[in-house]
N, C-alpha and C. Protein backbone atom coordinates (compact mmCIF):
# COMPACT_ATOMS: atom_id res chain seq x y z
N UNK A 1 156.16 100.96 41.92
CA UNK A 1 155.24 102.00 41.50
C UNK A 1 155.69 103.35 42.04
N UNK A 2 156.36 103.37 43.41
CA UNK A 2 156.82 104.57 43.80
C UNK A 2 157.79 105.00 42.83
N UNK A 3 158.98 104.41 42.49
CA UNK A 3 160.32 104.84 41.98
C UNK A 3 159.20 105.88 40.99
N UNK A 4 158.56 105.11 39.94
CA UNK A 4 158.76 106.01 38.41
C UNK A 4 158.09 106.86 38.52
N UNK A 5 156.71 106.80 38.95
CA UNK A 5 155.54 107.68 38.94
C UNK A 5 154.80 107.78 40.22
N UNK A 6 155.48 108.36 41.15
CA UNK A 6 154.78 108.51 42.45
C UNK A 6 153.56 109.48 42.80
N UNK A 7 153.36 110.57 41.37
CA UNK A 7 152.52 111.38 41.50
C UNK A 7 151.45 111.21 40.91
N UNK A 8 151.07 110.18 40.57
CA UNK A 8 150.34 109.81 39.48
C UNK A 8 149.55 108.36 39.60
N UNK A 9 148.38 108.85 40.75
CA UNK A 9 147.71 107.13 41.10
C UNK A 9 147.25 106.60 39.68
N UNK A 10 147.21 105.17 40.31
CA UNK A 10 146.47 103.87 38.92
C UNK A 10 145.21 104.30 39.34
N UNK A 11 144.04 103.73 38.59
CA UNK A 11 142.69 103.69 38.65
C UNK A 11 142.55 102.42 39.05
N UNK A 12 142.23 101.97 40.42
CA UNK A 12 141.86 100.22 40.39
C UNK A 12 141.07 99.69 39.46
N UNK A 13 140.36 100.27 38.65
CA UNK A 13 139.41 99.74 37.84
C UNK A 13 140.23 99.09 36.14
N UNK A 14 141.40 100.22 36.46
CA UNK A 14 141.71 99.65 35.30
C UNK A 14 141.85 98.85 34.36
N UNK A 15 141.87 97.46 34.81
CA UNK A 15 141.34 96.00 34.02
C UNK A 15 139.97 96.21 33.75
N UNK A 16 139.33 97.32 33.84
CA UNK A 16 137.65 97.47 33.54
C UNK A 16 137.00 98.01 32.79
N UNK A 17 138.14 99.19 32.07
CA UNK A 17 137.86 100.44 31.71
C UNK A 17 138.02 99.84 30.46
N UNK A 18 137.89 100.56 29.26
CA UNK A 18 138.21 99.92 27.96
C UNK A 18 138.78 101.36 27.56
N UNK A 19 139.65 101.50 28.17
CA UNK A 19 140.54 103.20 27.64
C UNK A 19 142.22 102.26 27.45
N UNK A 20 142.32 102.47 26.21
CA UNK A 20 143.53 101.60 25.72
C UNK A 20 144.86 102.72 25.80
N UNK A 21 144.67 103.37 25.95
CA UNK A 21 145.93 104.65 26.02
C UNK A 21 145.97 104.12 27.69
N UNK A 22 145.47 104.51 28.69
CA UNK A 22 145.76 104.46 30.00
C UNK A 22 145.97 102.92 29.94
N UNK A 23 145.49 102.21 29.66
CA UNK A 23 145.72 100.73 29.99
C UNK A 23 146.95 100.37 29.58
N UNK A 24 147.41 101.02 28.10
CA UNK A 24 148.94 100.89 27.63
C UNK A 24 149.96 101.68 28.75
N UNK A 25 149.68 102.72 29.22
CA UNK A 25 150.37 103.29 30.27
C UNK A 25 150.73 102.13 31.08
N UNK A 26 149.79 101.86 31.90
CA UNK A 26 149.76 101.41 33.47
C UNK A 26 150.32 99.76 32.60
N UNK A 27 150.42 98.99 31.68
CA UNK A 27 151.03 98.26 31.64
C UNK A 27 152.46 98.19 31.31
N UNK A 28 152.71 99.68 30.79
CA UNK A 28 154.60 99.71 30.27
C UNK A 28 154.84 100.05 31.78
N UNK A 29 154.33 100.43 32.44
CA UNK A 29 155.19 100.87 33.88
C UNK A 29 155.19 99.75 34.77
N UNK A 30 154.01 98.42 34.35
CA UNK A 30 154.11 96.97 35.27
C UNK A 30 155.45 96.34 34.34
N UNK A 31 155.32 96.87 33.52
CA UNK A 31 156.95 95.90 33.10
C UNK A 31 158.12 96.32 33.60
N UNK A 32 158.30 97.55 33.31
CA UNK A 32 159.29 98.54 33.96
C UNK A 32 159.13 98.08 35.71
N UNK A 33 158.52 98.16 36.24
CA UNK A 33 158.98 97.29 37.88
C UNK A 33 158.07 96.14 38.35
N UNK A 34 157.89 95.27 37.77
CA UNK A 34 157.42 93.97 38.00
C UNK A 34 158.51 93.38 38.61
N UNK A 35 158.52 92.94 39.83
CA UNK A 35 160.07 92.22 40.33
C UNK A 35 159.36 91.24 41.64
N UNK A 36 159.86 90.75 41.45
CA UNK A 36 160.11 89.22 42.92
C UNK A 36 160.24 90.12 44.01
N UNK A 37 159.81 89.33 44.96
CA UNK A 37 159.60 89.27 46.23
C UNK A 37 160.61 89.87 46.95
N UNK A 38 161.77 89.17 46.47
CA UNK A 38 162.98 89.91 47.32
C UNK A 38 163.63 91.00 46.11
N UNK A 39 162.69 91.49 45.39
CA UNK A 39 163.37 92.81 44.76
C UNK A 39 164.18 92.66 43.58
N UNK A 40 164.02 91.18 42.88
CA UNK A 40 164.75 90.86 41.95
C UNK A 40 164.09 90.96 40.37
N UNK A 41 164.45 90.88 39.50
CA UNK A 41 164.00 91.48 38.68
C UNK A 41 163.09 89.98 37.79
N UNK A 42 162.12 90.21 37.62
CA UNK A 42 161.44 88.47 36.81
C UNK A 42 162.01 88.22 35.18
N UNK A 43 162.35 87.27 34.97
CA UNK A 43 162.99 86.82 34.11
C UNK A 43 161.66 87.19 32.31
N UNK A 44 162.20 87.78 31.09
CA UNK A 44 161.66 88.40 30.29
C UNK A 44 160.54 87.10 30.57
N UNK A 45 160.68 85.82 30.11
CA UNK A 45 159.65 84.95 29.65
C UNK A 45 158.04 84.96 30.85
N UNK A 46 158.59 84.99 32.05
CA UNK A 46 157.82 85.35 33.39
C UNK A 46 156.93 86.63 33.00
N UNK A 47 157.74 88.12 32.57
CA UNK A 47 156.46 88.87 32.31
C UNK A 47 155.54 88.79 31.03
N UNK A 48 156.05 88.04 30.28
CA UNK A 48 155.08 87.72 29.28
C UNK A 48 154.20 87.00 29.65
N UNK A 49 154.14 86.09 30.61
CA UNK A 49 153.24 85.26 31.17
C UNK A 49 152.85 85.87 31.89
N UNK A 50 152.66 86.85 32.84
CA UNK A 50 151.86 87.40 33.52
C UNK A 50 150.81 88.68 32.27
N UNK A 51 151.55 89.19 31.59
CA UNK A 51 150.87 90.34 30.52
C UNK A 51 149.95 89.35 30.07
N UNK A 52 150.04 87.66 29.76
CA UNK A 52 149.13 86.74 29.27
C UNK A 52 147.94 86.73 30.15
N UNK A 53 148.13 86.67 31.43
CA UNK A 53 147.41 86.44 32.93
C UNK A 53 146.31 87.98 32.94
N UNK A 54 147.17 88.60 32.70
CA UNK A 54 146.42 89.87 32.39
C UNK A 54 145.53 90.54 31.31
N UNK A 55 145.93 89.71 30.53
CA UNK A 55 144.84 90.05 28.79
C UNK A 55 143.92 88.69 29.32
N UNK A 56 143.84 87.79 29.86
CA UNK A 56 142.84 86.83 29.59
C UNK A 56 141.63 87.59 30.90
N UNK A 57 142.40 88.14 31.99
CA UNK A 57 141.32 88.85 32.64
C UNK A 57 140.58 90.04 31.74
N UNK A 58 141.31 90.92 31.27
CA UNK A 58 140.22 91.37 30.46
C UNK A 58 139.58 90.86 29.65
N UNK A 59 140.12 89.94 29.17
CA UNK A 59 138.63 89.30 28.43
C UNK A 59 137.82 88.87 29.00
N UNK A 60 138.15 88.12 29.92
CA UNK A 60 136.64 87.86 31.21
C UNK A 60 135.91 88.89 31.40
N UNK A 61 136.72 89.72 31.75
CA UNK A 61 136.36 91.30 31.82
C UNK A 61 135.18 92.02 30.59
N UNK A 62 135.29 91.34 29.80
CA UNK A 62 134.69 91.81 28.46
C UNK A 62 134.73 92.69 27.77
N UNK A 63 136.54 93.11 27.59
CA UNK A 63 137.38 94.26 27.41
C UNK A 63 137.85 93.83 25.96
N UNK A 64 137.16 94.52 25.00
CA UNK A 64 137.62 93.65 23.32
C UNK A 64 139.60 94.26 23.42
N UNK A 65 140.42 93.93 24.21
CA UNK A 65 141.72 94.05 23.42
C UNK A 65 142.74 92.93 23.48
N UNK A 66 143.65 92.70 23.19
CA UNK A 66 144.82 92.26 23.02
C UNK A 66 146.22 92.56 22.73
N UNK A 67 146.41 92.45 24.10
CA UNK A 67 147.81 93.08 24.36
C UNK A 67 148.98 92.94 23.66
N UNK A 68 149.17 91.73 23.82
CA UNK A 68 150.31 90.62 23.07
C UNK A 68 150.23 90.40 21.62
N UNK A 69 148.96 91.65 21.09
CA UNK A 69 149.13 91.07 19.67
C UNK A 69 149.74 92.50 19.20
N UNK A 70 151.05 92.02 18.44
CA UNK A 70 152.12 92.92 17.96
C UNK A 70 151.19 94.23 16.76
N UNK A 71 150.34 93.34 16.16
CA UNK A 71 149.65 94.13 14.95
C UNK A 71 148.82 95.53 15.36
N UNK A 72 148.16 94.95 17.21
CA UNK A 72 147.64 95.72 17.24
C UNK A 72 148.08 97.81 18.01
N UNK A 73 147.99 98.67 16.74
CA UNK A 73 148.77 99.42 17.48
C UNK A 73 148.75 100.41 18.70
N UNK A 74 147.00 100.29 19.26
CA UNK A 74 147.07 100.03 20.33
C UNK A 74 148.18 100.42 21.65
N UNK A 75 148.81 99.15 21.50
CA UNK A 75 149.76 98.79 22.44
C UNK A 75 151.27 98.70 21.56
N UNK A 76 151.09 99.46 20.72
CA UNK A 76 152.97 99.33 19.95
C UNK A 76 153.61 99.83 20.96
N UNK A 77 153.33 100.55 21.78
CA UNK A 77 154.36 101.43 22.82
C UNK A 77 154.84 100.14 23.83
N UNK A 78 153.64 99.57 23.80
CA UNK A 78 154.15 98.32 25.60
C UNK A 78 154.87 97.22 24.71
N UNK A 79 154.86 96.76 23.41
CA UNK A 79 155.07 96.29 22.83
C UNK A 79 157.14 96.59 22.72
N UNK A 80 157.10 97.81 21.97
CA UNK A 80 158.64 98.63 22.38
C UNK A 80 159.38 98.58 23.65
N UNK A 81 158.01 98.66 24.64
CA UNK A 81 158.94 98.52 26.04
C UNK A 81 159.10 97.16 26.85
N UNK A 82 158.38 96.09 26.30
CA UNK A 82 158.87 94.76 26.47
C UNK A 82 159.34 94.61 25.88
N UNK A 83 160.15 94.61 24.06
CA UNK A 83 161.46 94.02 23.71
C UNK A 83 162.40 94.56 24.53
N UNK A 84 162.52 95.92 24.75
CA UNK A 84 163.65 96.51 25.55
C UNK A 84 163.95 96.01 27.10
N UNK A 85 162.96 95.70 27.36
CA UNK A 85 163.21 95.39 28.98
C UNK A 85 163.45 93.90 28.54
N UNK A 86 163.09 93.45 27.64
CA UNK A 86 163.56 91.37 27.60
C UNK A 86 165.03 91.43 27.33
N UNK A 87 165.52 92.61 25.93
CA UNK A 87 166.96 92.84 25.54
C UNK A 87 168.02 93.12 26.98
N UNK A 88 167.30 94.33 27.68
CA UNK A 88 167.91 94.67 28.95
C UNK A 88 168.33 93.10 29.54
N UNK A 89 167.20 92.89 30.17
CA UNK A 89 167.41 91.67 30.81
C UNK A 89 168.55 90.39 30.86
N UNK A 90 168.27 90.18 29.53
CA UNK A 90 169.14 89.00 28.39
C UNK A 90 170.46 89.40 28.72
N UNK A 91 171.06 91.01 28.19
CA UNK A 91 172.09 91.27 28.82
C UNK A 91 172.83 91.05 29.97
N UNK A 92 171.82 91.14 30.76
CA UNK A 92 172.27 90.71 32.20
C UNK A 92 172.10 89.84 32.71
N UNK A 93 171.97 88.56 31.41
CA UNK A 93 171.78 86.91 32.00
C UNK A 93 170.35 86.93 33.01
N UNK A 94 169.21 87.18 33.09
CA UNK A 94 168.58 87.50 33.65
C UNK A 94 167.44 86.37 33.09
N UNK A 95 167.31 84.90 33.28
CA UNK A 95 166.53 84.33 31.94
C UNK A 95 167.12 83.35 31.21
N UNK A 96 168.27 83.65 30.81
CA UNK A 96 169.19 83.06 30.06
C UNK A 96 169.61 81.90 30.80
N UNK A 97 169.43 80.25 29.62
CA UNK A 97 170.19 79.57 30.11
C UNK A 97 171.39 79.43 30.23
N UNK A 98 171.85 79.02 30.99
CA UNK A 98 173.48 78.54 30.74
C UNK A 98 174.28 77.13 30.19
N UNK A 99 174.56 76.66 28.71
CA UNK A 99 175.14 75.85 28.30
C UNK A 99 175.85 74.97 29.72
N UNK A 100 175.84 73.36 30.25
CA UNK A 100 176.74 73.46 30.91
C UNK A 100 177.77 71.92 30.15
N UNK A 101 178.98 72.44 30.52
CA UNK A 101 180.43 71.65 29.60
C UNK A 101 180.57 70.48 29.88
């Protein structure tokens, strides 16, 4: 959270709020540095499962959206910046199985 936007606090509430512009924010920047423990980067399929972990709390929440749904445009932006960060990734074997001979 420091690297990208250090000037610029989250709202803790944010899983609360039903403001879909800020919520699309603060989730392209959890993809952009979502990383392991020791600083490693989580494999594309891992943050989709957490963005999952995270739309089912807002619905508990009683937040009418859905993140993960491509149609909605909403979220086309976080949508753009998870293929890119899964493509990134992939590149760098990051995820990827390895065939073994």
């Amino acid at each position: 959270r420091i690297k990208k936007r250090p000037e610029e606090p989250i709202d803790p509430q944010i899983l609360t709020v039903d403001d879909t512009t800020s919520l699309c924010l603060v989730l392209r920047l959890f993809v952009f540095e979502a990383r392991k423990a020791n600083c490693n980067s989580y494999p594309p399929s891992i943050i989709r499962n957490l963005l999952s972990g995270i739309n089912r709390k807002l619905t508990k929440s009683k937040i009418d959206v859905a993140i993960l749904d491509k149609s909605d445009h909403h979220f086309q932006e976080l949508h753009l910046t998870l293929d890119s960060i899964s493509s990134e990734l992939h590149r760098a074997e990051i995820g990827v199985k390895k065939e073994s001979v």
